[in-house]
N, C-alpha and C. Protein backbone atom coordinates (compact mmCIF):
# COMPACT_ATOMS: atom_id res chain seq x y z
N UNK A 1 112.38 177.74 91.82
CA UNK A 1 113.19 176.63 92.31
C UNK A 1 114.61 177.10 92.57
N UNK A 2 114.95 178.34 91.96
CA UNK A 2 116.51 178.59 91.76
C UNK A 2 116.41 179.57 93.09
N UNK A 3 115.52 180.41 93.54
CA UNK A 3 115.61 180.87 94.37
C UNK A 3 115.27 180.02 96.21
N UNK A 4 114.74 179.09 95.28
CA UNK A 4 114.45 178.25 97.15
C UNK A 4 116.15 177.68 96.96
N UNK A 5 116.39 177.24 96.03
CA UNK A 5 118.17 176.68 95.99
C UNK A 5 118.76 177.49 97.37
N UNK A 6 118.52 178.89 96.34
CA UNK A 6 119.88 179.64 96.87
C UNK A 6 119.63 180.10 98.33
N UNK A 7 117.98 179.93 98.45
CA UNK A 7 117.89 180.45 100.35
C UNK A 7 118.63 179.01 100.90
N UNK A 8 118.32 177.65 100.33
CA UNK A 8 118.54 176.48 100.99
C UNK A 8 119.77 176.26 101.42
N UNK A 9 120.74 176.71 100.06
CA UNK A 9 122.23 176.35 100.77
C UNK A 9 122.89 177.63 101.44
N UNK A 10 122.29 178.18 101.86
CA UNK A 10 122.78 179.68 102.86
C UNK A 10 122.45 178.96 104.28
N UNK A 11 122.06 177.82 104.74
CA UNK A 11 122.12 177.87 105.83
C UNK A 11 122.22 176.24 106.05
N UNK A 12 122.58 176.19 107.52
CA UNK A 12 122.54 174.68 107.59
C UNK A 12 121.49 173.85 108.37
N UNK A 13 120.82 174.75 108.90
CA UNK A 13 119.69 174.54 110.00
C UNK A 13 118.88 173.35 109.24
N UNK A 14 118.21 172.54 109.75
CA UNK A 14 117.23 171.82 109.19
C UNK A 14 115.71 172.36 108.81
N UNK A 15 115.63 173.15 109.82
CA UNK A 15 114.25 173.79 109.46
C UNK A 15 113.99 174.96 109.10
N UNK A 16 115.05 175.53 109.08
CA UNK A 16 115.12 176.71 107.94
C UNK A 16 115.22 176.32 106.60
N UNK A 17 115.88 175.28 106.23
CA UNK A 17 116.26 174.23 105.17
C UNK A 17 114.50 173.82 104.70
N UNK A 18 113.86 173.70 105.47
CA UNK A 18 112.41 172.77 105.18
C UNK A 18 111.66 173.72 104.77
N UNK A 19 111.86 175.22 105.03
CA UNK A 19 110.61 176.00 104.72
C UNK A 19 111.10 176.63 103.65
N UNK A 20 112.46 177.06 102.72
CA UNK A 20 112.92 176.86 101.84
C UNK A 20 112.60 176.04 100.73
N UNK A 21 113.00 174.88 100.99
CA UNK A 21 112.23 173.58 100.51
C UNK A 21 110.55 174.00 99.93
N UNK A 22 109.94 173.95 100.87
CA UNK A 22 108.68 173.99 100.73
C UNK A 22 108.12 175.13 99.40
N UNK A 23 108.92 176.32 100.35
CA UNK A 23 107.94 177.56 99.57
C UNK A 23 109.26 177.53 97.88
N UNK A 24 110.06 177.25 97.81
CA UNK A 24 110.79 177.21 96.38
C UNK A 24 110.60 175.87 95.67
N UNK A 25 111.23 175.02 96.53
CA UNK A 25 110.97 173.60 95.56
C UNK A 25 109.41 173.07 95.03
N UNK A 26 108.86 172.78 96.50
CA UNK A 26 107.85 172.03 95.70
C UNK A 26 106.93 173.20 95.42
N UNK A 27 106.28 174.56 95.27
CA UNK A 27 105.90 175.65 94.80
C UNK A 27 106.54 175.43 92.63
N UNK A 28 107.41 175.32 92.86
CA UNK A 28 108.40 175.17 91.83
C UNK A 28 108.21 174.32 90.68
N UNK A 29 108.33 173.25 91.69
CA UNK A 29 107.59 171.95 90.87
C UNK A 29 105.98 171.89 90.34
N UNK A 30 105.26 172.63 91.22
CA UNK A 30 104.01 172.38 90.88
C UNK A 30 103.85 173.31 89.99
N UNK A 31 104.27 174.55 90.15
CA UNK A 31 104.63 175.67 88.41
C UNK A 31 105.00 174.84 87.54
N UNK A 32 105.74 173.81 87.43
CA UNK A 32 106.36 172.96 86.30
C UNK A 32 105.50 171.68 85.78
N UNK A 33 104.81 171.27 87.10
CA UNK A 33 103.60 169.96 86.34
C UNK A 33 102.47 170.94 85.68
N UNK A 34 102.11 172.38 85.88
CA UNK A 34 101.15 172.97 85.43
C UNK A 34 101.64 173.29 84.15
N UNK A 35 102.24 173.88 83.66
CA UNK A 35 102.60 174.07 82.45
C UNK A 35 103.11 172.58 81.61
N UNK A 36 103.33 171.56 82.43
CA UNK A 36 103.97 170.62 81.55
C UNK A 36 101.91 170.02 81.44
N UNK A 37 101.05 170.05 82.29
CA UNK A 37 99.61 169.76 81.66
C UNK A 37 99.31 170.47 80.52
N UNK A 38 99.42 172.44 80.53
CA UNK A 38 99.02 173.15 79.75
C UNK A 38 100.23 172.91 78.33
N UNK A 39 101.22 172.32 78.37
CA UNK A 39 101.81 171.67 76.83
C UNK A 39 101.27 170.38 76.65
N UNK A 40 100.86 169.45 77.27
CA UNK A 40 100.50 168.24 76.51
C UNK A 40 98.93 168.79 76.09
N UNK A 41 98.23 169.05 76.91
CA UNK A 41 96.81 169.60 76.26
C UNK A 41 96.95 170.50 75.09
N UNK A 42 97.55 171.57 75.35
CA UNK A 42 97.68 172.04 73.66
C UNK A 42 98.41 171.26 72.37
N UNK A 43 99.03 170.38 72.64
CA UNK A 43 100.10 168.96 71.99
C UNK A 43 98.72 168.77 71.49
N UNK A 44 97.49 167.70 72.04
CA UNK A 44 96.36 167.16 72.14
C UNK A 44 95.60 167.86 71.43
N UNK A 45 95.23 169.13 71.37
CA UNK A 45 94.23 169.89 70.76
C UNK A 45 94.95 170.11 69.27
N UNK A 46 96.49 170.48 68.98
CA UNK A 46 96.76 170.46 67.84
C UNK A 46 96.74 169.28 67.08
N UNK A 47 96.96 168.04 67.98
CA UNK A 47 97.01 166.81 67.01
C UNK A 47 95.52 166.68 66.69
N UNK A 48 94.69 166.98 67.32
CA UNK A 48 93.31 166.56 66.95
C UNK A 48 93.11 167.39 65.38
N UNK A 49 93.35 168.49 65.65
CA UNK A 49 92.98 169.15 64.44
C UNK A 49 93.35 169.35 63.56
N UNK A 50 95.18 168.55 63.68
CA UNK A 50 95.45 168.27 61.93
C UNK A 50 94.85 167.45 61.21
N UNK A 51 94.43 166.52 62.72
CA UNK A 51 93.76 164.89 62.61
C UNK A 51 92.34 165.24 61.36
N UNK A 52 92.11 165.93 62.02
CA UNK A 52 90.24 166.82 61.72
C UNK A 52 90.75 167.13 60.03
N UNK A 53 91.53 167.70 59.68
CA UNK A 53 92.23 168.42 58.40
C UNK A 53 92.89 167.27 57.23
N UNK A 54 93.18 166.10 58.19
CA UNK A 54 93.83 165.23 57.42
C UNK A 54 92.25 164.29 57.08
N UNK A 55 91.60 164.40 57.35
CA UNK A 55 90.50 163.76 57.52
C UNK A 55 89.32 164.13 56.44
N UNK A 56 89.20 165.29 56.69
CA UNK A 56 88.54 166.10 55.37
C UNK A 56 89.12 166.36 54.01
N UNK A 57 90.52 166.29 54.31
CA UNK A 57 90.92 165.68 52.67
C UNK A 57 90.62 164.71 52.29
N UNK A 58 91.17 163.35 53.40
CA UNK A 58 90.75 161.92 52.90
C UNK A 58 89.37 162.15 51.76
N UNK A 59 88.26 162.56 53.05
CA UNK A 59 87.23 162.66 52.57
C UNK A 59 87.01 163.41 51.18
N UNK A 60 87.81 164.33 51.15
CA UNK A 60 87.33 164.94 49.57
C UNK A 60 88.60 164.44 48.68
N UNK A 61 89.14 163.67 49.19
CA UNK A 61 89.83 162.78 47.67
C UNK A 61 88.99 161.34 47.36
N UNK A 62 88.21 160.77 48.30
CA UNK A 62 87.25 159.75 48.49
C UNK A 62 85.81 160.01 47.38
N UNK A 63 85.50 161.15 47.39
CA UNK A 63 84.44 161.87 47.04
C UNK A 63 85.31 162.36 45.36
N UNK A 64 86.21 162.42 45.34
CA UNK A 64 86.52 162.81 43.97
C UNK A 64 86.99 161.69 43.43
N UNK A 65 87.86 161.07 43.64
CA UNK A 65 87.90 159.00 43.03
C UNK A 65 86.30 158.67 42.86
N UNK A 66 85.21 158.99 43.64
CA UNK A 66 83.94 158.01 43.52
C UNK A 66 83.76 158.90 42.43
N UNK A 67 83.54 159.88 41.69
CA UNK A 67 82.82 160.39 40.72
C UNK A 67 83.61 160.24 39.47
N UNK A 68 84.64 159.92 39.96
CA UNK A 68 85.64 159.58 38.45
C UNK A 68 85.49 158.09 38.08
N UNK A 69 85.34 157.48 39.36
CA UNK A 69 84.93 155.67 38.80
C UNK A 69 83.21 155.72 38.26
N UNK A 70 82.09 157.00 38.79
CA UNK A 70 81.26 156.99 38.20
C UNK A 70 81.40 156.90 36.82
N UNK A 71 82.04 158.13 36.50
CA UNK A 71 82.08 158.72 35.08
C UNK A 71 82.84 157.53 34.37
N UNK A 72 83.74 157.05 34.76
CA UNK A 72 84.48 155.47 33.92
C UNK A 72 83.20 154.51 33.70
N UNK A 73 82.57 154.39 34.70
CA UNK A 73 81.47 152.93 34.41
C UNK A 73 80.27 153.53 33.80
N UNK A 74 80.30 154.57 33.67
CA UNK A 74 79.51 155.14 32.77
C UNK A 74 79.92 155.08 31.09
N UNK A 75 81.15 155.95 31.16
CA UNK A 75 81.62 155.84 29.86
C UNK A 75 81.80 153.82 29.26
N UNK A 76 82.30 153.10 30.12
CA UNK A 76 82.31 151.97 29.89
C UNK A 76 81.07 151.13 28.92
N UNK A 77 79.90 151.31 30.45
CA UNK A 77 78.88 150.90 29.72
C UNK A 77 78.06 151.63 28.48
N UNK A 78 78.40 152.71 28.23
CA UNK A 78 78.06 153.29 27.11
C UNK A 78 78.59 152.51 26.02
N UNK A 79 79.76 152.27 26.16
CA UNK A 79 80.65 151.75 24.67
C UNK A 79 80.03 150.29 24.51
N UNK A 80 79.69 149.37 25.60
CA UNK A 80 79.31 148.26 25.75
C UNK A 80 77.91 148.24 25.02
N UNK A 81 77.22 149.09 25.28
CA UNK A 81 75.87 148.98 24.66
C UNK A 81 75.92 149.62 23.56
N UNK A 82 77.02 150.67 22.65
CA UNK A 82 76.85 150.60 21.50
C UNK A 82 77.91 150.18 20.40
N UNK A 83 78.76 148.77 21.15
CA UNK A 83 79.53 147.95 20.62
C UNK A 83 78.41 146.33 19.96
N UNK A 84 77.26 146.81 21.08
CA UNK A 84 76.22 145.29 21.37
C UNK A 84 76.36 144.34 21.92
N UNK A 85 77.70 144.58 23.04
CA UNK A 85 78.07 143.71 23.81
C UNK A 85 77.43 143.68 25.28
């Protein structure tokens, strides 16, 4: 883009001006929507997979609370049945 600039303002012609234009600016720009796709897609793929990471903890703190409320209603009803209540 910096180089279609600098052919652009070297002259005043209009259509020397347009093919300038063409081959720096919008060349330029479209280098810049491509990489601004290839950062949001990798943005996208990392959020997924902290997502994925935050997810499998849930899951194994889910899985470790259920075996500790096992082991409580276990121990519970133990005392219950040899209180005779």
């Amino acid at each position: 883009m910096i180089l279609g600039w600098y052919g652009l303002s070297g002259t005043n012609r209009t259509a020397e001006q347009l093919s300038y234009f063409l081959s720096g600016g919008v060349g330029g720009a479209a280098l810049l929507a491509c990489g601004l796709a290839l950062l949001i897609s990798y943005e996208h793929v990392a959020d997924r997979e902290s997502m994925a990471r935050l997810v499998e903890r849930l899951d194994r703190l889910e899985f470790g609370l259920a075996s500790e409320f096992d082991a409580l209603r276990a121990d519970l009803n133990g005392r219950r049945h040899s209180t005779g209540v």
